[in-house]
Protein backbone atom coordinates (compact mmCIF):
# COMPACT_ATOMS: atom_id res chain seq x y z
CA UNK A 1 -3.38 -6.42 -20.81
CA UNK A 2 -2.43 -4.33 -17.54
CA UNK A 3 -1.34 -0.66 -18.28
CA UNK A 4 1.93 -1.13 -16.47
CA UNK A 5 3.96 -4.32 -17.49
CA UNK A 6 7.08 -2.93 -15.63
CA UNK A 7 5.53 -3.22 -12.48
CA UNK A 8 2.93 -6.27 -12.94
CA UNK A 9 5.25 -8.97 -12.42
CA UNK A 10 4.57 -12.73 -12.10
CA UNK A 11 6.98 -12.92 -9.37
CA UNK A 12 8.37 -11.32 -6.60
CA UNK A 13 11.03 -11.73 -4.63
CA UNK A 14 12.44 -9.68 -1.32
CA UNK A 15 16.10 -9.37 -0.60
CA UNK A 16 19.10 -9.78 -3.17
CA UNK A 17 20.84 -11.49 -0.69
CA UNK A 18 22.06 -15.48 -0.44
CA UNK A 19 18.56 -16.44 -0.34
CA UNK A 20 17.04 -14.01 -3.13
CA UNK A 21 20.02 -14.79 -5.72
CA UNK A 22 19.29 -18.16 -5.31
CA UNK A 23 15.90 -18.31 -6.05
CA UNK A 24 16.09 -15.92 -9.20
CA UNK A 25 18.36 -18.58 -10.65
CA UNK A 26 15.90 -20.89 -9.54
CA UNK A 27 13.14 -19.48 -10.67
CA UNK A 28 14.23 -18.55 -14.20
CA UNK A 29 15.43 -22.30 -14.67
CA UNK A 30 12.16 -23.98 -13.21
CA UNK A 31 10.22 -21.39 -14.78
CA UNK A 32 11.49 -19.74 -17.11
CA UNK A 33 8.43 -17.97 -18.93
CA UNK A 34 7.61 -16.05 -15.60
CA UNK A 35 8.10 -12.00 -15.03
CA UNK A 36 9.76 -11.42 -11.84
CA UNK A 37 11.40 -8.78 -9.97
CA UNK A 38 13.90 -8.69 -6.76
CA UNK A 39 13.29 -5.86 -4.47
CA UNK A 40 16.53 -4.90 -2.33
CA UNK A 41 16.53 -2.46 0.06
CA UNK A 42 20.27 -1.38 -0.22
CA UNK A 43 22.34 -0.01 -2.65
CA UNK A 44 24.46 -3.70 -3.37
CA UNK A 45 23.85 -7.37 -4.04
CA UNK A 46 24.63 -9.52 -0.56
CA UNK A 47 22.92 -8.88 2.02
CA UNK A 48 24.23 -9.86 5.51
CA UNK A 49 27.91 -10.45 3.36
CA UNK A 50 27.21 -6.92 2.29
CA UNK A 51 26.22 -5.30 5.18
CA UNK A 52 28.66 -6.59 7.97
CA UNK A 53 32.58 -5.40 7.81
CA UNK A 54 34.07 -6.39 10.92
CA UNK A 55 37.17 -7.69 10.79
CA UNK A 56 37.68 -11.35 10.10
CA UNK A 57 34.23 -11.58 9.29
CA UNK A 58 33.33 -15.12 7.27
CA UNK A 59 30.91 -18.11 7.49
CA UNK A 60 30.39 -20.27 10.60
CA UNK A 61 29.10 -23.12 8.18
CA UNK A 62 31.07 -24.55 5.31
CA UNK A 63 30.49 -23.10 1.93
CA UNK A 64 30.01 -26.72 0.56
CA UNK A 65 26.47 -26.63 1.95
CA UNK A 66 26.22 -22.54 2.16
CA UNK A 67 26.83 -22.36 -1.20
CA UNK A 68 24.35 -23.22 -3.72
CA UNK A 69 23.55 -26.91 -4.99
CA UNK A 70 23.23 -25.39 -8.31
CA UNK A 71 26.84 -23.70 -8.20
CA UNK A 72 29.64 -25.49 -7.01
CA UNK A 73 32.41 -23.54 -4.13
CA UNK A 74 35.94 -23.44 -6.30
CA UNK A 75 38.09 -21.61 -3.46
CA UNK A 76 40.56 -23.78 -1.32
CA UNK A 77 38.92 -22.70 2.09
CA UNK A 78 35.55 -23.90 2.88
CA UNK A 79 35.05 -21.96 5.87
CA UNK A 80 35.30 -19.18 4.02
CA UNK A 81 35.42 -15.37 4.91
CA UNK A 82 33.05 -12.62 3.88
CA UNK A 83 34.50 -10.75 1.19
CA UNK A 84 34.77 -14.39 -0.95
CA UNK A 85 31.15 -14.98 -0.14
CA UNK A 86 29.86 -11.46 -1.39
CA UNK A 87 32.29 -12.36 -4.45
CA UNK A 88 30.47 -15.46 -4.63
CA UNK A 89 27.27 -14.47 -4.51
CA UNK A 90 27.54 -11.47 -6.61
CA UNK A 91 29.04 -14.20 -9.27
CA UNK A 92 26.50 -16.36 -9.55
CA UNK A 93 24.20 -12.90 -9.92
CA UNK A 94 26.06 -11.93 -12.99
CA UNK A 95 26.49 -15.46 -14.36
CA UNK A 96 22.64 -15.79 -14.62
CA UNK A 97 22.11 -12.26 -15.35
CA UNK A 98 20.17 -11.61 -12.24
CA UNK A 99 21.05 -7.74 -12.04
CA UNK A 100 18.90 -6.54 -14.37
CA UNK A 101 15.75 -7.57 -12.37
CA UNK A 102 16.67 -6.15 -9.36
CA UNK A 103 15.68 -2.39 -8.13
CA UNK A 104 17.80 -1.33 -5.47
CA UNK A 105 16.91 1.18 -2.69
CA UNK A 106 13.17 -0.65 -2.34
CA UNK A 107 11.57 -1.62 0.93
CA UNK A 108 8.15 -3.14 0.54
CA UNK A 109 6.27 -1.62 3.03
CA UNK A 110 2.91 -3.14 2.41
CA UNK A 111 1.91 -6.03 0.56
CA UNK A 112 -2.17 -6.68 0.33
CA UNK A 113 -3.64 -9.49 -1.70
CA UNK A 114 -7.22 -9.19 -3.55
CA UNK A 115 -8.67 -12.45 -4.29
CA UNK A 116 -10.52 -11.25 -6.60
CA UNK A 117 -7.29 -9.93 -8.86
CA UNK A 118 -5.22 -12.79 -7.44
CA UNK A 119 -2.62 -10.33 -7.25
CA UNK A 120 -0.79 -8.72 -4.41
CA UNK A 121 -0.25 -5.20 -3.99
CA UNK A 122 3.02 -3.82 -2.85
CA UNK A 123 3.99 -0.35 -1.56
CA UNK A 124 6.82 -0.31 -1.78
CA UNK A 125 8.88 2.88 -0.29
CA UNK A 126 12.11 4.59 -2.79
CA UNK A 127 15.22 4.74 -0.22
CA UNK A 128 16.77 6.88 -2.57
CA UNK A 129 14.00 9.17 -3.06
CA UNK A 130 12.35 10.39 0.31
CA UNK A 131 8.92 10.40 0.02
CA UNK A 132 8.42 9.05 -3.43
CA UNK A 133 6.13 5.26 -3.23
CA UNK A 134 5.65 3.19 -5.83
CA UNK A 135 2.93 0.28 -6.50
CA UNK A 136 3.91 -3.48 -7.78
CA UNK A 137 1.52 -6.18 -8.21
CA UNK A 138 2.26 -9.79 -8.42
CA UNK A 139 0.99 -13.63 -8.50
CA UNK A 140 3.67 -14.79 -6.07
CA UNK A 141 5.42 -13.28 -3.27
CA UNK A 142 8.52 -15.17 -2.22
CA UNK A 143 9.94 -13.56 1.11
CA UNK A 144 14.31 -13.86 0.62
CA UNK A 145 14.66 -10.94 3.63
CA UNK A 146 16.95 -12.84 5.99
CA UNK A 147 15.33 -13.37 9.44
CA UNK A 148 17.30 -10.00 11.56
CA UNK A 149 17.03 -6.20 11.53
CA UNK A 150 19.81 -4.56 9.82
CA UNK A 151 18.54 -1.16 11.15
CA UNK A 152 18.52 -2.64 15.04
CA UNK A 153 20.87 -4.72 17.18
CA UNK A 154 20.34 -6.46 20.10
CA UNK A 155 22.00 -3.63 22.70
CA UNK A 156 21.65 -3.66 26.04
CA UNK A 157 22.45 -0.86 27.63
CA UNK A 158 25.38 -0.91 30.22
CA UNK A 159 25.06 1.48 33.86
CA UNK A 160 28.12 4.48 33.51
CA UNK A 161 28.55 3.42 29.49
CA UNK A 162 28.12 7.27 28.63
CA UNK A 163 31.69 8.02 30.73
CA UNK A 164 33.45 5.45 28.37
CA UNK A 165 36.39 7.60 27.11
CA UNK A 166 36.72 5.54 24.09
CA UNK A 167 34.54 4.16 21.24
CA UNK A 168 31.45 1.92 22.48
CA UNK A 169 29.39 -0.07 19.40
CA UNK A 170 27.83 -2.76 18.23
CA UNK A 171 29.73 -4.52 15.05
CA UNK A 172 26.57 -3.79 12.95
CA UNK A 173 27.60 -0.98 12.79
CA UNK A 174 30.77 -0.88 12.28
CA UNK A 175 33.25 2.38 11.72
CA UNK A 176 34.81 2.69 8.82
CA UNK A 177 37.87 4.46 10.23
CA UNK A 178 38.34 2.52 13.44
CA UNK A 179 42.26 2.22 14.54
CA UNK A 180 42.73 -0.36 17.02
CA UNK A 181 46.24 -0.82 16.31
CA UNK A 182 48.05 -1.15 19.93
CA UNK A 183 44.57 -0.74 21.56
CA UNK A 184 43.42 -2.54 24.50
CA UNK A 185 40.21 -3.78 23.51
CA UNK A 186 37.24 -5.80 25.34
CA UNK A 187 34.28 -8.04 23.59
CA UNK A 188 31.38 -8.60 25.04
CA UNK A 189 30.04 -11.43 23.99
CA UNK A 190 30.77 -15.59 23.12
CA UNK A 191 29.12 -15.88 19.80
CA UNK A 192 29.61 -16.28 16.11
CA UNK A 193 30.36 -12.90 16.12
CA UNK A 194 32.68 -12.44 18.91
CA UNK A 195 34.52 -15.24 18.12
CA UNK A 196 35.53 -14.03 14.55
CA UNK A 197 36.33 -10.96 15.74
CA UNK A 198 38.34 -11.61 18.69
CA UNK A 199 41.17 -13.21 16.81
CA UNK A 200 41.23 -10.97 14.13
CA UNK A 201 41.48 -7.81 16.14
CA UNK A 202 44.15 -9.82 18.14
CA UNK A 203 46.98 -9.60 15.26
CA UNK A 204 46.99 -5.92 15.45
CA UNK A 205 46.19 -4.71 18.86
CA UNK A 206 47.75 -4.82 22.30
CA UNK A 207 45.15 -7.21 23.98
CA UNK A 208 42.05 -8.48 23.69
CA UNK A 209 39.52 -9.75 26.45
CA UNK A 210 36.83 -11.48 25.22
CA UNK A 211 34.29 -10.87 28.16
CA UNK A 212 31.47 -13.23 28.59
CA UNK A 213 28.49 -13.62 30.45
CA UNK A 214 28.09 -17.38 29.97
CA UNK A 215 30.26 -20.01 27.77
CA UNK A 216 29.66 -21.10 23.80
CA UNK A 217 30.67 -24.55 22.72
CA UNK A 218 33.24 -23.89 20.12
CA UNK A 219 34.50 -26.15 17.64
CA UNK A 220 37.78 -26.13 15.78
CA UNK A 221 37.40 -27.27 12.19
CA UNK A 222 40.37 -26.95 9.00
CA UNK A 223 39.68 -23.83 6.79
CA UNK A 224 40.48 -26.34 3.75
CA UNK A 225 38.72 -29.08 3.06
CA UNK A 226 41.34 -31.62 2.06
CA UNK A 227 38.86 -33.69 0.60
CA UNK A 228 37.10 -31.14 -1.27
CA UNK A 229 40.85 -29.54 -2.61
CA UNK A 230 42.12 -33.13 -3.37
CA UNK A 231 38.77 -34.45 -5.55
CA UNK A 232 38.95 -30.94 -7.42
CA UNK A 233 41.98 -32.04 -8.80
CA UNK A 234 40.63 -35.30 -10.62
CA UNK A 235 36.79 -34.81 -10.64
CA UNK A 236 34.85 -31.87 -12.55
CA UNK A 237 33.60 -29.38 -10.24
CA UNK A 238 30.31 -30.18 -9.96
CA UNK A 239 30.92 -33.75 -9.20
CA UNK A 240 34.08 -32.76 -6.45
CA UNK A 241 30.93 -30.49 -5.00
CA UNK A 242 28.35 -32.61 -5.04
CA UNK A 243 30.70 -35.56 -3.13
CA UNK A 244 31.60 -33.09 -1.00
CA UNK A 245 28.30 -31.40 -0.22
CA UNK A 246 26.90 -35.08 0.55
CA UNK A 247 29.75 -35.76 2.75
CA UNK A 248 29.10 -32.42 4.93
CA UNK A 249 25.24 -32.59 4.72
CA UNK A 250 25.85 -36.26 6.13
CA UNK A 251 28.05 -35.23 8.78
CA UNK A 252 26.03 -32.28 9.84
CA UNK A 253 22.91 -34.60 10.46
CA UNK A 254 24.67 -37.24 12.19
CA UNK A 255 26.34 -34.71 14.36
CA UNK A 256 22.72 -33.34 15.06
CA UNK A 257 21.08 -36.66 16.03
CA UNK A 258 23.68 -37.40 18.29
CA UNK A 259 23.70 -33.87 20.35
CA UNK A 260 19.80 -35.10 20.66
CA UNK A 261 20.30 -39.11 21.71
CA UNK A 262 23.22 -38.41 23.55
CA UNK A 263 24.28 -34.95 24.73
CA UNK A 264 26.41 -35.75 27.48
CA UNK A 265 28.91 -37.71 24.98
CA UNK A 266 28.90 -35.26 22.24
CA UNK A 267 29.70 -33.00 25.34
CA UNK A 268 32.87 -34.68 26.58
CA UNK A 269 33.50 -35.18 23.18
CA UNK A 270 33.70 -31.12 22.24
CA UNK A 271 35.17 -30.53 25.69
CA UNK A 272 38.38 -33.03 25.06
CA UNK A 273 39.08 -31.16 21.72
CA UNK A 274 38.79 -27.75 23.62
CA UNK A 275 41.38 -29.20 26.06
CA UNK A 276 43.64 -30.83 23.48
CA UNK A 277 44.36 -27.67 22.17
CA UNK A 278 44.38 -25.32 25.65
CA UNK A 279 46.17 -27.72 27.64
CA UNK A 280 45.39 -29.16 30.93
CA UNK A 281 46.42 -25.88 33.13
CA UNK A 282 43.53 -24.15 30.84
CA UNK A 283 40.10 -23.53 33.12
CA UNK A 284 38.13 -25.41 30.33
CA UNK A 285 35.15 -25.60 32.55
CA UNK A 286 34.76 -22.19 33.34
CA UNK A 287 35.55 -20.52 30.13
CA UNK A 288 34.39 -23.10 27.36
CA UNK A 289 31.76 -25.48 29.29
CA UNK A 290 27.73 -24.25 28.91
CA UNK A 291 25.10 -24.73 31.07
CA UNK A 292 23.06 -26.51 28.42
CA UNK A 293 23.69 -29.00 25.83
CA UNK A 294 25.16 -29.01 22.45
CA UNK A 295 22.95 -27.63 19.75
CA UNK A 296 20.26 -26.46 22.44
CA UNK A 297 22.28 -23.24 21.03
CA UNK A 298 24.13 -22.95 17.49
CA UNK A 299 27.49 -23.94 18.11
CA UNK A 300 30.28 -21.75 17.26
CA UNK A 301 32.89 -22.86 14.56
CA UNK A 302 36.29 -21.49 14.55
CA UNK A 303 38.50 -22.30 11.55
CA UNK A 304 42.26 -23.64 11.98
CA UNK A 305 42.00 -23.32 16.01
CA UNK A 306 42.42 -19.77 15.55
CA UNK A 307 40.80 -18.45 18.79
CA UNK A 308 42.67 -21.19 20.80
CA UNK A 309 45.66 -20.39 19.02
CA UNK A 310 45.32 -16.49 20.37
CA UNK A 311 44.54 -17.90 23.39
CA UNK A 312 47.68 -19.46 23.53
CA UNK A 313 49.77 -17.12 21.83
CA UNK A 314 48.81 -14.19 24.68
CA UNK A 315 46.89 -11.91 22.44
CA UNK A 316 43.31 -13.19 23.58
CA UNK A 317 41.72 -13.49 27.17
CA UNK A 318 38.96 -14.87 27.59
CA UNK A 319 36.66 -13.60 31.24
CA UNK A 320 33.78 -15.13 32.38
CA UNK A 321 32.05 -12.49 34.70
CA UNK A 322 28.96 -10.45 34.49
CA UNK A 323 29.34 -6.33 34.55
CA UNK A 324 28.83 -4.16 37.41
CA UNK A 325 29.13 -0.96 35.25
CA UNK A 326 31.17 0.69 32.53
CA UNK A 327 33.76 3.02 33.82
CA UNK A 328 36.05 5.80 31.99
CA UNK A 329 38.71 3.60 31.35
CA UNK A 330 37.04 0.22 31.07
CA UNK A 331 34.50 -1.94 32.54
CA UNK A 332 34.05 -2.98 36.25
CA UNK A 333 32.93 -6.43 36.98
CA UNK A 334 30.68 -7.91 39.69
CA UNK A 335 33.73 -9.99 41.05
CA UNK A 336 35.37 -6.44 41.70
CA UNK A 337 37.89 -6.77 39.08
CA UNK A 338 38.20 -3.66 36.37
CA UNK A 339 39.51 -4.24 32.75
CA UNK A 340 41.37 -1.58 31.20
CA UNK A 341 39.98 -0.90 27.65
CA UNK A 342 40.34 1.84 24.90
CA UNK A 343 37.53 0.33 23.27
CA UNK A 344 34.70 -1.90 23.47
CA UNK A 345 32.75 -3.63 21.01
CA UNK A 346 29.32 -4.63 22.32
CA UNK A 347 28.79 -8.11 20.08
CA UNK A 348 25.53 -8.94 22.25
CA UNK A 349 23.28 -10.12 18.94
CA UNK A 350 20.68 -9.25 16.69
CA UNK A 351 17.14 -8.34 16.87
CA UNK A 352 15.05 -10.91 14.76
CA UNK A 353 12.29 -9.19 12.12
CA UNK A 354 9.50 -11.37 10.68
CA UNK A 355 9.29 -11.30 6.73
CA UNK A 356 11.26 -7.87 6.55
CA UNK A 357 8.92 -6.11 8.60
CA UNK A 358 6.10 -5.72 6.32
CA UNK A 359 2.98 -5.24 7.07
CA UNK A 360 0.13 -7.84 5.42
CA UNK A 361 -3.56 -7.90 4.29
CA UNK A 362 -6.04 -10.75 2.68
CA UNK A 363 -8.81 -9.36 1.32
CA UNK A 364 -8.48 -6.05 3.37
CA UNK A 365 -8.21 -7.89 7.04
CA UNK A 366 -5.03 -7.45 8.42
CA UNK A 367 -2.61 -10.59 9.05
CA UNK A 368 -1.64 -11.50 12.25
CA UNK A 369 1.45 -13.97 11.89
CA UNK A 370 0.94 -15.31 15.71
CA UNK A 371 -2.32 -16.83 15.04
CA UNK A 372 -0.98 -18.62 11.91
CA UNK A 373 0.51 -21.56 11.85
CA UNK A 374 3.64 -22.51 9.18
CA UNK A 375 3.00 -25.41 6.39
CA UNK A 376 5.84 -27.11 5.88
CA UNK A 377 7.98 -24.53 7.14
CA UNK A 378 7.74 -22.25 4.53
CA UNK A 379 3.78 -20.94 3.83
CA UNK A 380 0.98 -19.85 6.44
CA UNK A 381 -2.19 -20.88 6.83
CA UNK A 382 -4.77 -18.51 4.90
CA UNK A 383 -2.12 -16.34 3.76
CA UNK A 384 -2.21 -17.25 -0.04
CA UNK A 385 0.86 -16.88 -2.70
CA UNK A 386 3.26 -16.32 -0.60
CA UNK A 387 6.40 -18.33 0.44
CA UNK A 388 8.91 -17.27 2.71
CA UNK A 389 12.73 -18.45 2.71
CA UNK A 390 13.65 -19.26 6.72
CA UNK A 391 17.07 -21.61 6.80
CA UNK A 392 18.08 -24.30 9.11
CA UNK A 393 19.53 -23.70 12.99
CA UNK A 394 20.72 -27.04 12.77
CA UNK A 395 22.89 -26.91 9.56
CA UNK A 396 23.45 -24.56 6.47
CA UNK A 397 20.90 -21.80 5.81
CA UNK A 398 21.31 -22.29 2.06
CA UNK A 399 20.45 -26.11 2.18
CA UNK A 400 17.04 -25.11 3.15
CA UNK A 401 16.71 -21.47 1.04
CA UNK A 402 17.30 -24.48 -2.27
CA UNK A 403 14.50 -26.00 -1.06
CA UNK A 404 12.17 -23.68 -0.40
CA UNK A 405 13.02 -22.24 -3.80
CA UNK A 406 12.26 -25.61 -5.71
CA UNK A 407 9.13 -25.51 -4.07
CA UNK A 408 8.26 -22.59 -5.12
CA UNK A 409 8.82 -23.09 -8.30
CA UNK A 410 6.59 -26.50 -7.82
CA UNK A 411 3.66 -24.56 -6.32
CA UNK A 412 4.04 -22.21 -9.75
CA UNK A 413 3.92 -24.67 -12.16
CA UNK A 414 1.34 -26.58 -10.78
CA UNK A 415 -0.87 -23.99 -10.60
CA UNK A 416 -0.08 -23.42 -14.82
CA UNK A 417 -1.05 -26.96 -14.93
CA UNK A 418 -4.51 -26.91 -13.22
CA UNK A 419 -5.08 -23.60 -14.67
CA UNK A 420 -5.53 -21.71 -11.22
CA UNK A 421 -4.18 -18.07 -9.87
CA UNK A 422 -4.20 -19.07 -5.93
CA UNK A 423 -2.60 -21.50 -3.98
CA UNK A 424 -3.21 -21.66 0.02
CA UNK A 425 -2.64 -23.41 2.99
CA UNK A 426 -6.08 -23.98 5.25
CA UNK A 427 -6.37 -26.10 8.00
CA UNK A 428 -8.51 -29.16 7.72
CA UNK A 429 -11.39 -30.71 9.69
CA UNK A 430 -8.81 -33.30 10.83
CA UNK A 431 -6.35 -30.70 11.95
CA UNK A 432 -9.00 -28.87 14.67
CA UNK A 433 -7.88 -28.94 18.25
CA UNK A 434 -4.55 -29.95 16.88
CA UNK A 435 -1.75 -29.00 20.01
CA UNK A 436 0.53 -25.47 18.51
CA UNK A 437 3.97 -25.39 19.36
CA UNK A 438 6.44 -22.28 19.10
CA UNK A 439 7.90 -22.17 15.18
CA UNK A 440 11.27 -22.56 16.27
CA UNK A 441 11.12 -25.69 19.08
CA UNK A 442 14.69 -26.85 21.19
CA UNK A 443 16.66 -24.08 20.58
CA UNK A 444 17.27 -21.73 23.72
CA UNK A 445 19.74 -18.85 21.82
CA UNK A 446 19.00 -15.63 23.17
CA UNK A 447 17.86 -14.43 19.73
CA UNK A 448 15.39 -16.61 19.22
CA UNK A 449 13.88 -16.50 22.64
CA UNK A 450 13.22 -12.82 22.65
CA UNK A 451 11.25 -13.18 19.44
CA UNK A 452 9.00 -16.13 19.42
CA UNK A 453 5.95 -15.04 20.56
CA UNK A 454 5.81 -12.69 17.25
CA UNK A 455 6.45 -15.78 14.67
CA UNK A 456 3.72 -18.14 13.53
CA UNK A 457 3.41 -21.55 15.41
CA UNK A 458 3.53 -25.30 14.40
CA UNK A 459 1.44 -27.84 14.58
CA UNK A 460 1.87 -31.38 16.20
CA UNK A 461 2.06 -33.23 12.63
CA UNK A 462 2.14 -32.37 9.17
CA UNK A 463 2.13 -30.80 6.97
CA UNK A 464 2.09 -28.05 9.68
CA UNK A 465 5.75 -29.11 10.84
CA UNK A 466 8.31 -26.52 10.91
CA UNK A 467 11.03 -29.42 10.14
CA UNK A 468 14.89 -29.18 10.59
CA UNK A 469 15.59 -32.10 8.65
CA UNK A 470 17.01 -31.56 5.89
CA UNK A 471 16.82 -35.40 4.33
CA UNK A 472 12.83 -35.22 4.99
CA UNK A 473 12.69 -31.71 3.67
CA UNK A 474 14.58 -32.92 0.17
CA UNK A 475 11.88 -35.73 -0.47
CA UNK A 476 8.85 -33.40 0.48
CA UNK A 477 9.77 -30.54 -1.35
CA UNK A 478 11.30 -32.81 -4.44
CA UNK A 479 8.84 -36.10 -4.22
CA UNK A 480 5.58 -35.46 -2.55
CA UNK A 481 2.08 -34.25 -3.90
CA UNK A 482 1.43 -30.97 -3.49
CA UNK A 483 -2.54 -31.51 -3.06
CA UNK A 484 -2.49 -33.40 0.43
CA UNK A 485 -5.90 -31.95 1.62
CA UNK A 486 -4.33 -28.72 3.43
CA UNK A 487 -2.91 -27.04 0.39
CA UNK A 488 -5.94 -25.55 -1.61
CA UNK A 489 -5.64 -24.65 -5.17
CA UNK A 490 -8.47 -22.16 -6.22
CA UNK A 491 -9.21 -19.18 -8.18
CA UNK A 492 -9.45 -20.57 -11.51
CA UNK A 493 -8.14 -18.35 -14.65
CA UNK A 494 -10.87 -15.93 -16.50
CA UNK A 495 -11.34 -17.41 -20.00
């Protein structure tokens, strides 16, 4: 018997966002004997939904497939916006009485596994108590942190930005009293981000320029689901969802494999929407027509045509132009041109943070992630116990945080079964000289790029695949053995 039960738990899990609420359901129907814990390093339930309160803010994927396959979406728009997701989320906590296991204000810090205990160690830091560290041990660590910094932004600095007369930030970190009402306002940017905000801020103040470096393929898609709405209204929930949720997941992979076979088409294809709803006078190819193809970078999904719609309408502008400098009243661009501004919202991205920052030991040798490589997308060789929860660029980040979950909960039981503590990935005889790739492979988005070369690699076949298939993913995680050879279970339980 350990002298603390409180804080020797079974499980783990970091972050009480999407991804952690998730797999506390999971885990407690899967396995539903096991102590566990969710460490959350704010004050609230959420996470990103939580954190970010820019206006308009709300999913670029539809909440058919970002919502969970256990709980079906109920609300009439499927591209939904954030306050209905945090709403959502924080439902599905309560529903399964998930707030009770979660300590708020709690950044792991450390985590260190003995093999000899087959526990990890956590230090785990007290937000709301300066100072103050506490120790948690656990069997299984299942990493739920989201894959950005909320701390840090991507912010690049601007020449003359200090003269700006008006307010300058990123939407991270956004005020809480901000009055753009009848403001001229420029953002920077041409991503998810920019493009929610840009038509929201539009209602209310006098202009908006949405000033880009480079264009994003955008693509116009109904808030409501009319399918979804009109099965609802004959079908039980779960059934409406599930039809749905096929539907979408089917859709989103076809859409995929055809951006891959044959870019150029899927191209024309996106442009001809953008014109349909511009009209021919538009500049199309300037404003709306990348360098690269479609799905090289996550494209951007605007519900109801509402950026084209501002566009239209005269609230929204869109510039394509790189800055010279940032002047009192504005921004000067290389092409000479100055736009007026009273403020300007710098929506340049995010800074990516491997498994929440935290630092990690095996048997008192430091882990280095780069020299790992990911199994199956969601464990690393030699690193036992531990699971981390890393969604899809090519479709809905909660399709894959399901997964990974299950598995989880498959890599638990099993190890009940054969009576062992440890379960981890190690490469095999087979696998030596075996060609590494980057973790995250035909994606060029600025976010990504700048962070590679701190993420684990892949391998050239499995199981040390970093997949974004989500069909493949279903029957590995749901069908295959979990002893294939790489995946060592060891460690066996003391009498």
């Amino acid at each position: 018997m350990r002298e603390n039960q409180e804080n020797d738990l079974d499980v783990v899990i970091v972050g009480a966002g999407l991804s952690g609420i998730g797999a506390a359901v999971h885990l407690q129907t899967h396995c539903p004997g096991k102590t566990y814990g969710i460490l959350e390093t704010r004050a609230a339930i959420g996470g990103t939904w939580d954190l970010y309160r820019y206006p308009g803010i709300r999913s670029d994927s539809d909440m058919h497939t970002l919502g969970y396959n256990f709980k079906p979406w109920r609300a009439e728009k499927a591209i939904a916006d954030g306050p209905s997701i945090l709403e959502y989320v924080n439902e599905t906590a309560d529903e399964n009485d998930i707030r009770r296991h979660i300590r708020f204000q709690r950044r792991i810090e450390e985590a260190s596994w003995s093999t000899e205990e087959a526990r990890w160690t956590l230090k785990v830091a007290c937000c709301d108590e300066p100072g103050k560290v506490e120790s948690i041990t656990c069997n299984m660590l299942l990493m739920c942190g989201g894959y950005f910094d909320y701390e840090k932004a991507y912010r690049p600095e601007f020449e003359g930005e200090e003269a700006f007369e008006g307010p300058m930030f990123h939407p991270q970190f956004w005020p809480e009293d901000l009055d753009y009402k009848g403001k001229r306002v420029i953002v920077i940017g041409s991503g998810a981000t920019a493009m929610t905000v840009v038509p929201a801020m539009a209602e209310d103040a006098a202009n908006v320029t949405m000033l880009q470096r480079s264009p994003t393929y955008v693509v116009s898609r109904p808030a409501k689901d009319a399918l979804a709405n009109g099965l609802r209204r004959f079908l039980p929930d779960t059934l409406a969802y599930a039809i749905t949720r096929f539907k979408n997941v089917q859709f989103q992979s076809w859409m995929y494999k055809r951006t891959r076979t044959n870019p150029e088409k899927v191209k024309d294809l996106l442009l001809e929407e953008v014109r349909k709803h511009l009209g021919p006078d538009y500049d199309v190819e300037k404003h709306f027509t990348p360098s690269y193809n479609p799905w090289d970078q996550r494209l951007c999904l605007i519900p109801d045509a509402d950026l084209f719609e501002s566009i239209k309408a005269g609230k929204t502008t869109v510039v394509t132009d790189r800055i010279d400098c940032v002047t009192k009243k504005g921004i000067r661009l290389q092409s000479g041109d100055h736009l007026d501004a009273d403020i300007i919202i710098v929506a340049t991205g995010l800074e990516m943070k491997l498994l929440s920052g935290v630092d990690f030991s095996v048997d008192g040798e430091a882990v280095d992630f780069t020299e790992t490589l990911a199994y199956k997308g969601m464990l690393y060789s030699d690193v036992p116990n531990m699971v981390q929860t890393f969604g899809y660029i090519n479709a809905s980040w909660t399709l894959r945080a399901d997964l990974t979950a299950e598995y989880c909960c498959r890599l638990i039981n099993r190890m009940d079964e054969l009576g062992v503590r440890q379960c981890t990935p190690r490469l095999r005889d087979s696998d030596d000289g075996m060609t590494t790739r980057p973790w995250i492979t035909d994606f060029s988005s600025g976010y990504m790029a700048r962070a590679m070369h701190l993420f684990p690699k892949q391998g050239d076949k499995a199981p040390w695949l970093n997949t974004q298939d989500y069909k493949a993913d279903k029957k590995m995680v749901r069908q295959e053995a979990l002893e294939d050879g790489a995946l060592t279970f060891s460690n066996s339980v003391p009498n």
